[in-house]
Protein backbone atom coordinates (compact mmCIF):
# COMPACT_ATOMS: atom_id res chain seq x y z
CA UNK A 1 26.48 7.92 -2.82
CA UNK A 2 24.77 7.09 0.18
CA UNK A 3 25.11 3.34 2.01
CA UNK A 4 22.52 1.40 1.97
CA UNK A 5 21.05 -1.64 4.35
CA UNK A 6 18.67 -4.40 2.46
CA UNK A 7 16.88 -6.59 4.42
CA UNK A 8 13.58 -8.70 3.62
CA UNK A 9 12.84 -12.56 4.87
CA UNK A 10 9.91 -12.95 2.77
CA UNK A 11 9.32 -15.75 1.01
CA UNK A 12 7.43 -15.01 -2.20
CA UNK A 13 5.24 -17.41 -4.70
CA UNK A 14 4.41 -15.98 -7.42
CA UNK A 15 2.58 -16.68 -11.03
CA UNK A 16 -0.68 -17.56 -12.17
CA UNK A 17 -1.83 -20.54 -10.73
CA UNK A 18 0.28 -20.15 -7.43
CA UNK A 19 -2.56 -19.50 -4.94
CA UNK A 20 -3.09 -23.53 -5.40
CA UNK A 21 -0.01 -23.82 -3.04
CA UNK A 22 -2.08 -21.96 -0.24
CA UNK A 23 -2.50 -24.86 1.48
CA UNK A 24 0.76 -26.52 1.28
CA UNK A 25 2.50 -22.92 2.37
CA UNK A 26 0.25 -22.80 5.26
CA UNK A 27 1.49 -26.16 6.22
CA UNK A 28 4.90 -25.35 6.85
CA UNK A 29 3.89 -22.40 8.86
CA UNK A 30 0.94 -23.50 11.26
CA UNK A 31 -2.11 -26.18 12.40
CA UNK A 32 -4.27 -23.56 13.06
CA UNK A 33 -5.03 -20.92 10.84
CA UNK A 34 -7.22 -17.27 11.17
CA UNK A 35 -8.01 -16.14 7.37
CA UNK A 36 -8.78 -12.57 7.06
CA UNK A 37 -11.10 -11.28 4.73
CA UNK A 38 -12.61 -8.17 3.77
CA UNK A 39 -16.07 -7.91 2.71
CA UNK A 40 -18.11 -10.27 0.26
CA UNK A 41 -15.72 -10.84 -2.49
CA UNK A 42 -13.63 -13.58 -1.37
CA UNK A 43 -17.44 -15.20 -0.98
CA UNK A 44 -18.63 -14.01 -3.85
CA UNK A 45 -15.58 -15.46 -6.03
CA UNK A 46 -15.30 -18.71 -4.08
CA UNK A 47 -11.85 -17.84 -3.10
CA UNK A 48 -12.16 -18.41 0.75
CA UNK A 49 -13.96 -21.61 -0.10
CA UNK A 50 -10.88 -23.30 -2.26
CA UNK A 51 -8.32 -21.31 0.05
CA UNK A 52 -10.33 -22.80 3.39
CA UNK A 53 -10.52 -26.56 1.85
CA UNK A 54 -7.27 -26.45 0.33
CA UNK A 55 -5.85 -25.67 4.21
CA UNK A 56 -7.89 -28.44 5.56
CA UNK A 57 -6.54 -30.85 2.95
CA UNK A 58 -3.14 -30.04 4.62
CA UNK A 59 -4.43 -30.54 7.85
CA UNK A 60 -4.48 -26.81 8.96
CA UNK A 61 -7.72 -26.07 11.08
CA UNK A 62 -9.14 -22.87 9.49
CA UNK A 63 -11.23 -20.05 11.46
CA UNK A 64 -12.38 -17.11 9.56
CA UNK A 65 -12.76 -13.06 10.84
CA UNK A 66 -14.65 -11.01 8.28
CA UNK A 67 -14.77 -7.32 7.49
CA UNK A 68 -11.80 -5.45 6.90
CA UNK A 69 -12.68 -2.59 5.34
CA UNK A 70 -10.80 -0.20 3.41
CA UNK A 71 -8.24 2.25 5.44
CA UNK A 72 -8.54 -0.74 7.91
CA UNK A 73 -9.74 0.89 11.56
CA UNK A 74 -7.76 -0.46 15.02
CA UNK A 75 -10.76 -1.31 16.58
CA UNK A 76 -11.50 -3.84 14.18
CA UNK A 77 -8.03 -5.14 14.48
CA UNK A 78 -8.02 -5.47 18.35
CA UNK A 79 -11.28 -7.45 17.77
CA UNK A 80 -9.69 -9.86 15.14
CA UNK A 81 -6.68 -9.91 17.90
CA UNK A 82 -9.21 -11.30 20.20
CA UNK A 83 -10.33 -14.18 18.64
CA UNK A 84 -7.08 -15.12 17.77
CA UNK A 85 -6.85 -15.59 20.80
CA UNK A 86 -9.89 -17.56 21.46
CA UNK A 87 -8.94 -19.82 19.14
CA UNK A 88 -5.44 -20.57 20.25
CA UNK A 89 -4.27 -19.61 16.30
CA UNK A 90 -0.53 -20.21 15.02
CA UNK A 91 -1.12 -19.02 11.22
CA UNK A 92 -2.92 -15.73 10.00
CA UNK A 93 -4.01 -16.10 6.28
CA UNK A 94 -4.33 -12.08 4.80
CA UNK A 95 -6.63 -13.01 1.75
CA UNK A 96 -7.46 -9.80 -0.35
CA UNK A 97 -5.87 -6.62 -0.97
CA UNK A 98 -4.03 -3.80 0.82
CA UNK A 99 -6.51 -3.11 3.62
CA UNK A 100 -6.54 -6.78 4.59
CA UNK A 101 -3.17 -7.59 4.30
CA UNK A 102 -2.11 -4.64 6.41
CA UNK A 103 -4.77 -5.36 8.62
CA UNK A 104 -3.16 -8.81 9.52
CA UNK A 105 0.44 -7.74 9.94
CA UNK A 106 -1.72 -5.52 12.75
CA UNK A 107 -3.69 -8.63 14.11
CA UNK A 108 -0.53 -10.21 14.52
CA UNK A 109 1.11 -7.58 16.50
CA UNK A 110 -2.17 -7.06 18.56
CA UNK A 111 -2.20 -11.11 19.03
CA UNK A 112 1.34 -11.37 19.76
CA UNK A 113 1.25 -8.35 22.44
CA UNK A 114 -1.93 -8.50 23.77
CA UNK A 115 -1.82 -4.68 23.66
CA UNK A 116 -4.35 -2.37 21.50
CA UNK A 117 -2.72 -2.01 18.09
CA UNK A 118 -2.82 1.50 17.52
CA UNK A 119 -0.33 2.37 20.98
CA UNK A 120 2.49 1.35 19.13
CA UNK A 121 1.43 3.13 15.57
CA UNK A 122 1.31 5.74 18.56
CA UNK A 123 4.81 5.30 19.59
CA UNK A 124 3.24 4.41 23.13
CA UNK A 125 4.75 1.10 23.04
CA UNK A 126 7.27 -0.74 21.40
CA UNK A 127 6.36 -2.89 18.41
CA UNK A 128 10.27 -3.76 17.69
CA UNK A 129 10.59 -6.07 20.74
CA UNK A 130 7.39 -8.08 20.36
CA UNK A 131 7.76 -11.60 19.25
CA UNK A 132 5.08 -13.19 17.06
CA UNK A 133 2.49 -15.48 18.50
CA UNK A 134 1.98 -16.70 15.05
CA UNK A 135 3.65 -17.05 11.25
CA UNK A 136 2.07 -14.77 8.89
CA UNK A 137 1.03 -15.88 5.41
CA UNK A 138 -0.65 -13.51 3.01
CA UNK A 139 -2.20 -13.48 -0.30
CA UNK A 140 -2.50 -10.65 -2.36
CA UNK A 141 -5.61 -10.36 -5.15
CA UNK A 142 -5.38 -6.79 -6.27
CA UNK A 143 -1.76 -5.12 -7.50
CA UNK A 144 -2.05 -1.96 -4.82
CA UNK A 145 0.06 -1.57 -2.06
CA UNK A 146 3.01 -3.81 -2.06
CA UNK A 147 1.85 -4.66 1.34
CA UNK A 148 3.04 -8.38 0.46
CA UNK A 149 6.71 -7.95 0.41
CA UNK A 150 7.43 -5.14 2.77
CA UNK A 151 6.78 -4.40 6.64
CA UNK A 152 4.91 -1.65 6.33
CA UNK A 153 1.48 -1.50 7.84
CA UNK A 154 -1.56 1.48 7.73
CA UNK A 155 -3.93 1.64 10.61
CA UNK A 156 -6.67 4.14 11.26
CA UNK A 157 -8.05 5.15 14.40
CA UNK A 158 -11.71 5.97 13.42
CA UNK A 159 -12.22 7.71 17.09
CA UNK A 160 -9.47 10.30 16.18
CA UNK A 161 -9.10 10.12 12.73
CA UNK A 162 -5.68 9.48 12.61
CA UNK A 163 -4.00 7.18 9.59
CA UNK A 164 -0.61 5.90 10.77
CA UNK A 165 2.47 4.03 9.56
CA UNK A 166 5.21 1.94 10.95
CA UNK A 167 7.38 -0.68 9.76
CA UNK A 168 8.66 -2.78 12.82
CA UNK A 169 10.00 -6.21 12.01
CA UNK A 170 7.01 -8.61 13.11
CA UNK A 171 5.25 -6.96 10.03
CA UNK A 172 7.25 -8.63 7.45
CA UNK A 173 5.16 -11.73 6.75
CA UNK A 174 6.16 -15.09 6.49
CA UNK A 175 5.05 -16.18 3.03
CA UNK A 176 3.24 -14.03 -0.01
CA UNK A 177 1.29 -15.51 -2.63
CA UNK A 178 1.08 -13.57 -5.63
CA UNK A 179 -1.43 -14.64 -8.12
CA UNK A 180 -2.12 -12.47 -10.86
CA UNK A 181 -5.47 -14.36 -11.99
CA UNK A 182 -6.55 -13.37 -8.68
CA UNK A 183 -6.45 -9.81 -9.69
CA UNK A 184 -9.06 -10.43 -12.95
CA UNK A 185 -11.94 -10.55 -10.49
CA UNK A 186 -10.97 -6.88 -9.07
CA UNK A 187 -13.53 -4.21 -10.14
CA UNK A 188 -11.92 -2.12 -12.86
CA UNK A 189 -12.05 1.38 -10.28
CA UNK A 190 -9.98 -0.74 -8.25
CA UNK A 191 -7.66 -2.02 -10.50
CA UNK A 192 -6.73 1.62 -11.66
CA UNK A 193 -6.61 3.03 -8.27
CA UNK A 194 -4.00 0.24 -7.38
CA UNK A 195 -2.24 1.23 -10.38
CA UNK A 196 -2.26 5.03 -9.63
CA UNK A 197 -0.77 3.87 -5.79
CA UNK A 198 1.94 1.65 -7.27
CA UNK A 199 3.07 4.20 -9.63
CA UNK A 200 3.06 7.33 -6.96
CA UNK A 201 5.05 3.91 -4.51
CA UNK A 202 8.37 4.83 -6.98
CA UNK A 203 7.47 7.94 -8.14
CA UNK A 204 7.82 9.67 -4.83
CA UNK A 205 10.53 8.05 -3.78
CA UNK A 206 12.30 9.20 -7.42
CA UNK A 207 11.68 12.40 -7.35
CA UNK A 208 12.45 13.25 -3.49
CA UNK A 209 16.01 11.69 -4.13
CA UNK A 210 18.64 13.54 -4.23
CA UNK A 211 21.94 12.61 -5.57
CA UNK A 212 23.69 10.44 -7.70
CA UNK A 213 22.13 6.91 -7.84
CA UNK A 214 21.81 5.89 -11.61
CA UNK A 215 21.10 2.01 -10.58
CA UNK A 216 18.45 3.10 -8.52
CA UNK A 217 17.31 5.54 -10.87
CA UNK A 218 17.01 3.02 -13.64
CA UNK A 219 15.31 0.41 -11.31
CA UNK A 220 12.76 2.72 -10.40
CA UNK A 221 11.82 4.21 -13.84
CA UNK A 222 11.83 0.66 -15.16
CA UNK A 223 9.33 0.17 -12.48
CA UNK A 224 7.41 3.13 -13.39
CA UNK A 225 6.96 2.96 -17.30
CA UNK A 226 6.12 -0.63 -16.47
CA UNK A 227 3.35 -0.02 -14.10
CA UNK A 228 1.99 2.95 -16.23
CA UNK A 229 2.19 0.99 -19.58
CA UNK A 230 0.34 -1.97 -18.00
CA UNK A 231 -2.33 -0.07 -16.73
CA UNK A 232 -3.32 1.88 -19.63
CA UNK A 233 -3.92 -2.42 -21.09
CA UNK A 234 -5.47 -3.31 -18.05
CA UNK A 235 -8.24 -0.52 -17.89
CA UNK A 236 -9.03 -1.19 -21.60
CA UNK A 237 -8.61 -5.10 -21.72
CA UNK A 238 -9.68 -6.18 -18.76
CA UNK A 239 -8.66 -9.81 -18.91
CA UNK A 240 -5.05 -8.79 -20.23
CA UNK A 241 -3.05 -11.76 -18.15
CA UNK A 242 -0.01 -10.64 -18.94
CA UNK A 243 -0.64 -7.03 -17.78
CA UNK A 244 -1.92 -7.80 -14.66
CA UNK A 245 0.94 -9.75 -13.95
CA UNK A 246 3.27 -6.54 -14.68
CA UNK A 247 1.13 -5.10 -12.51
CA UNK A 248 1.64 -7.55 -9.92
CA UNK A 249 5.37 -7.41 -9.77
CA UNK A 250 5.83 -3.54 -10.03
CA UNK A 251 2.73 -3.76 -7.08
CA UNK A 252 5.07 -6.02 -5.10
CA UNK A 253 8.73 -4.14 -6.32
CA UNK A 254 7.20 -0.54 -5.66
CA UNK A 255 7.03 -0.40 -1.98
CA UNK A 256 10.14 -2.98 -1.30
CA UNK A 257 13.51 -2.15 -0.14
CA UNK A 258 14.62 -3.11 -4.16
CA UNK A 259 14.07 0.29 -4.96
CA UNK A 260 17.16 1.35 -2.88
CA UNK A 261 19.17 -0.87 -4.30
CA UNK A 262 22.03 1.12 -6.04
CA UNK A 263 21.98 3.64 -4.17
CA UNK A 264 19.89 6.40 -3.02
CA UNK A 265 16.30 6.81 -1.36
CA UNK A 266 13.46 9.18 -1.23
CA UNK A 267 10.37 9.17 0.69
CA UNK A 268 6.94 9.87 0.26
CA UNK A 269 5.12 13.03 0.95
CA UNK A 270 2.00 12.41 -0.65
CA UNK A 271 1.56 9.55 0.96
CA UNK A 272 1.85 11.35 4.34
CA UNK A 273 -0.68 14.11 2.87
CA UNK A 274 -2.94 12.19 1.63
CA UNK A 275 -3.46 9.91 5.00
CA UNK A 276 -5.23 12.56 6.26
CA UNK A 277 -8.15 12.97 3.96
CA UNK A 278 -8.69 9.10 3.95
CA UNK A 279 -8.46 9.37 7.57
CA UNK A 280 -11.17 11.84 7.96
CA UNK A 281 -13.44 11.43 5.11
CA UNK A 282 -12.81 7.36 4.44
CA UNK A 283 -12.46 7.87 0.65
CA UNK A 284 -10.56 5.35 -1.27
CA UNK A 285 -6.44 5.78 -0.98
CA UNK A 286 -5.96 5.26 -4.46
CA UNK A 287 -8.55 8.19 -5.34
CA UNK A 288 -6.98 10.90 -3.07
CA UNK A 289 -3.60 10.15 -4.48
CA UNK A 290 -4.86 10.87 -7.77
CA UNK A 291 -6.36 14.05 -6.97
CA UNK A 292 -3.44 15.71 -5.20
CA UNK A 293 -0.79 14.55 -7.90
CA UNK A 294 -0.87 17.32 -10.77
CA UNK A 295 -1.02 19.94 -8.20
CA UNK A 296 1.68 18.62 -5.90
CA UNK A 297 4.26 18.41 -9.19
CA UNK A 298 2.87 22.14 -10.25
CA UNK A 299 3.98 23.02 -6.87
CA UNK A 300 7.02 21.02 -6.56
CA UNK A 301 8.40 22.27 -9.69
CA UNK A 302 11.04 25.36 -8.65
CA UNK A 303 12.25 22.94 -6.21
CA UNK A 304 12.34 19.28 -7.78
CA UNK A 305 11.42 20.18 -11.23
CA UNK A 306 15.17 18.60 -12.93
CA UNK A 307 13.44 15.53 -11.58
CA UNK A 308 10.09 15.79 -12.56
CA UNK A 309 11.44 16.62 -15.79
CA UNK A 310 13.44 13.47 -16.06
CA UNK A 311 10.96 11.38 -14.61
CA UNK A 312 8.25 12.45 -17.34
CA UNK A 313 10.64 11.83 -20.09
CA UNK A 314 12.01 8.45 -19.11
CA UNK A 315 8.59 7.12 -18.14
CA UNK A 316 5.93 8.79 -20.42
CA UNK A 317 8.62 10.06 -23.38
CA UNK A 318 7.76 13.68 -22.68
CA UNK A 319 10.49 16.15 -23.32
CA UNK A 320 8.30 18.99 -22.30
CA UNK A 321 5.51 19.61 -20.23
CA UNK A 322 5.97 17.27 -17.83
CA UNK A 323 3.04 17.39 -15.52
CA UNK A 324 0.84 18.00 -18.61
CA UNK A 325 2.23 14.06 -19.73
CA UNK A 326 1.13 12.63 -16.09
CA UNK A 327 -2.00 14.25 -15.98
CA UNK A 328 -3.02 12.62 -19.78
CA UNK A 329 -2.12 9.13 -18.38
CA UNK A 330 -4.35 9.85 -15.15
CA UNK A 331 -7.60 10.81 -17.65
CA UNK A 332 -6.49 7.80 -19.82
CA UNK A 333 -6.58 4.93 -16.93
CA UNK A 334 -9.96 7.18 -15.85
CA UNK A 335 -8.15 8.95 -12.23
CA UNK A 336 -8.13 12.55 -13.17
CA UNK A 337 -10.31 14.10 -10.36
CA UNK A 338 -10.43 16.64 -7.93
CA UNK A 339 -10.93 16.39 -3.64
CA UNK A 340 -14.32 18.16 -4.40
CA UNK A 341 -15.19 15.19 -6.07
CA UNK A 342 -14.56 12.75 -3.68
CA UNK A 343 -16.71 14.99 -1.36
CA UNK A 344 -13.86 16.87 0.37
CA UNK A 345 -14.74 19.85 2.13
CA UNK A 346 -12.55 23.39 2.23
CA UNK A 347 -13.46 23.57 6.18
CA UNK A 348 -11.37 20.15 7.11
CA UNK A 349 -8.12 21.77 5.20
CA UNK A 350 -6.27 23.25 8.32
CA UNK A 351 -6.89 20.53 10.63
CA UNK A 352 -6.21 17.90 7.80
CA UNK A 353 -2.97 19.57 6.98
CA UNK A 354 -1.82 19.69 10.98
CA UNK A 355 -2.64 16.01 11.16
CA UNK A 356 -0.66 15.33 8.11
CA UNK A 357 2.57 17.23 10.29
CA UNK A 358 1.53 15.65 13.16
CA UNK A 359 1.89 11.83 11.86
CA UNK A 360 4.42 12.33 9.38
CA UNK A 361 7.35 11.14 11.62
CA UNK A 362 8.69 14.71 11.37
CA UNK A 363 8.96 13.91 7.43
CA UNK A 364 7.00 16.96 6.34
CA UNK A 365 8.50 19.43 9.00
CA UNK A 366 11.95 19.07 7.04
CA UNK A 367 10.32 19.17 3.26
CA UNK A 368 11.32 21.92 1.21
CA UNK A 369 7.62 22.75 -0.25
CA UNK A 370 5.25 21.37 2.20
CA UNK A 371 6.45 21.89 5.79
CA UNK A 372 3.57 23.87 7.32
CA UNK A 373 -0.03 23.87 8.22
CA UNK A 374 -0.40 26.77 5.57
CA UNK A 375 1.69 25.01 2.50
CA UNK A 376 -0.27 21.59 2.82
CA UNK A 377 -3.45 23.49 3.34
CA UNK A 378 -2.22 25.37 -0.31
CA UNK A 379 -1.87 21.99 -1.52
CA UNK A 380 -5.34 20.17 -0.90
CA UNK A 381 -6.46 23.95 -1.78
CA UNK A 382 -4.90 23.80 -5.32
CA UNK A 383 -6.27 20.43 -5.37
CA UNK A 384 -9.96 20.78 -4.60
């Protein structure tokens, strides 16, 4: 069994009723705060209202930067970065989901180094030496990405079309709130995309490990029927408390260093193929994961199928067809689709697939199944 290193400084609040410590979190951290939003919906719900006067009530000065979108684009960043800046800021507040949050781990590096963000997802500079301008508090209202208790960050560069990943330490925020009633407001497409990434998080990582790890192993399934069970109450009763709060922690648990503990780690290749098509086409994460699932398992089977097996008995109770069970669980929480769909076109395949090698970290190159320009372009082929 292979060592294993465990390291996260995040502080985490969590529970319903937690975001009304925003402003007493903030405190500790900063007197002058940037909150980050996405589009409308903070607005709309009167989230950045409460969030903003419950800051001032602590005596945090609050400026706001709006529009984050999803598969959250550099240039945006490097403006955000800016007026930072401008405004002298010690605090960013990350309030929304995945695309938000990751977008301010990126403000802060871009604040902190004064360099565009996207030369060090570039490896052109060095994010691991740059020390933070300013504390980093975020919280989280949709179950997604994890993006609250890990260091990893997703950036696109629109100009190029490139989706990349890094994990340096000035990414691990300060403080994460974790409110599950924040999640009830979440459009119901969104709340099963979130819980199609969560799942895919573990389920990745499971079934690319190889060894013997049976703490890990029973960590991660746990985290896997959980997430799976509490979806399929989430879609159906949509003000299910109690499953969006499973949601929440398997969201939070799914992309953390807790599912090495024990022993063991995998990684994520479709995660790394996927990027790609979000990358080029700026469809939802969530939505391209689904698609390529069932056919990545089909074609993952002669290689990883004693996992997939396991996997779909310990998490779905299937003791045969195994990708059969998955797929039934994807047209249950309504995510069985296709990349033609989602508007995917076969003439994007080869250069999507050489973009996938090319920002993989060198991941793919060493994969068993999917280590060529040909084999992923099979892949979003069987897929389409």
């Amino acid at each position: 069994m292979a060592n294993t290193t465990v390291h996260n400084p995040i502080k985490m609040v969590v529970g319903v009723g937690s975001v009304e410590k925003v402003g007493e979190e903030a405190a500790l951290l900063g007197k002058r705060a940037l909150i980050v939003i996405g589009g409308s919906s903070a607005k709309k719900t009167g989230l950045l209202d409460s969030v903003s006067a419950d800051l001032k009530a602590n005596g945090v000065d609050v400026s706001v930067f709006e529009g984050i979108t999803p598969n959250p684009r550099s240039s945006t960043v490097d403006e955000a970065a800016k007026m930072a800046a401008e405004k002298n800021i010690d605090l960013i507040v990350g309030l929304g989901g995945g695309s938000v949050m990751d977008a301010s781990k990126a403000i802060r590096l871009a604040y902190s180094s004064g360099e565009p963000v996207f030369d060090f997802h570039m490896g052109v500079a060095d994010a691991k030496t740059v020390q933070p301008k300013a504390a980093l508090l975020l919280v989280s209202t949709m179950a997604a990405t994890g993006s609250e208790f890990n260091n990893w960050c997703v950036i696109t560069n629109w100009e190029t079309h490139e989706k990349r990943a890094i994990n340096p330490p000035i990414y691990f925020p300060s403080t994460s709130i974790v409110d599950p009633a924040l999640t009830l407001s979440m459009p119901l497409p969104q709340v099963a995309k979130g819980g199609v990434d969560i799942f895919l998080h573990v389920m990745e990582n499971y079934i690319m490990h190889t060894g013997g790890a049976p703490l890990a192993d029973a960590i991660r399934e746990a985290i896997m029927k959980t997430a799976v069970d509490a979806l399929s109450v989430a879609v159906k009763d949509t003000n299910n408390i109690e499953a969006r709060t499973s949601l929440c922690w398997t969201s939070s648990l799914a992309c953390s260093q807790t599912i090495t503990l024990g022993g063991g780690a995998g990684w994520r290749p479709i995660h790394l193929i996927e990027h790609p098509i979000s990358g080029v086409f700026d469809i939802s994460h969530g939505d391209g994961l689904a698609a390529l699932l069932p056919a990545w398992l089909e074609q993952n089977m002669e290689a990883r199928g004693d996992r997939i097996a396991k996997m779909a008995k310990n998490v779905f109770g299937a003791d045969s067809e195994p990708i059969a069970a998955v797929e039934k669980w994807l047209d249950e929480v309504g995510m069985k689709m296709n990349l033609r769909q989602l508007g995917v076109t076969e003439d994007k395949f080869e250069q999507m697939a050489q973009n996938a090698l090319d920002t993989s970290r060198g991941l793919l190159a060493k994969n068993l199944v999917h280590n060529s320009v040909e084999s992923i372009a099979a892949l979003y082929k069987a897929a389409y």
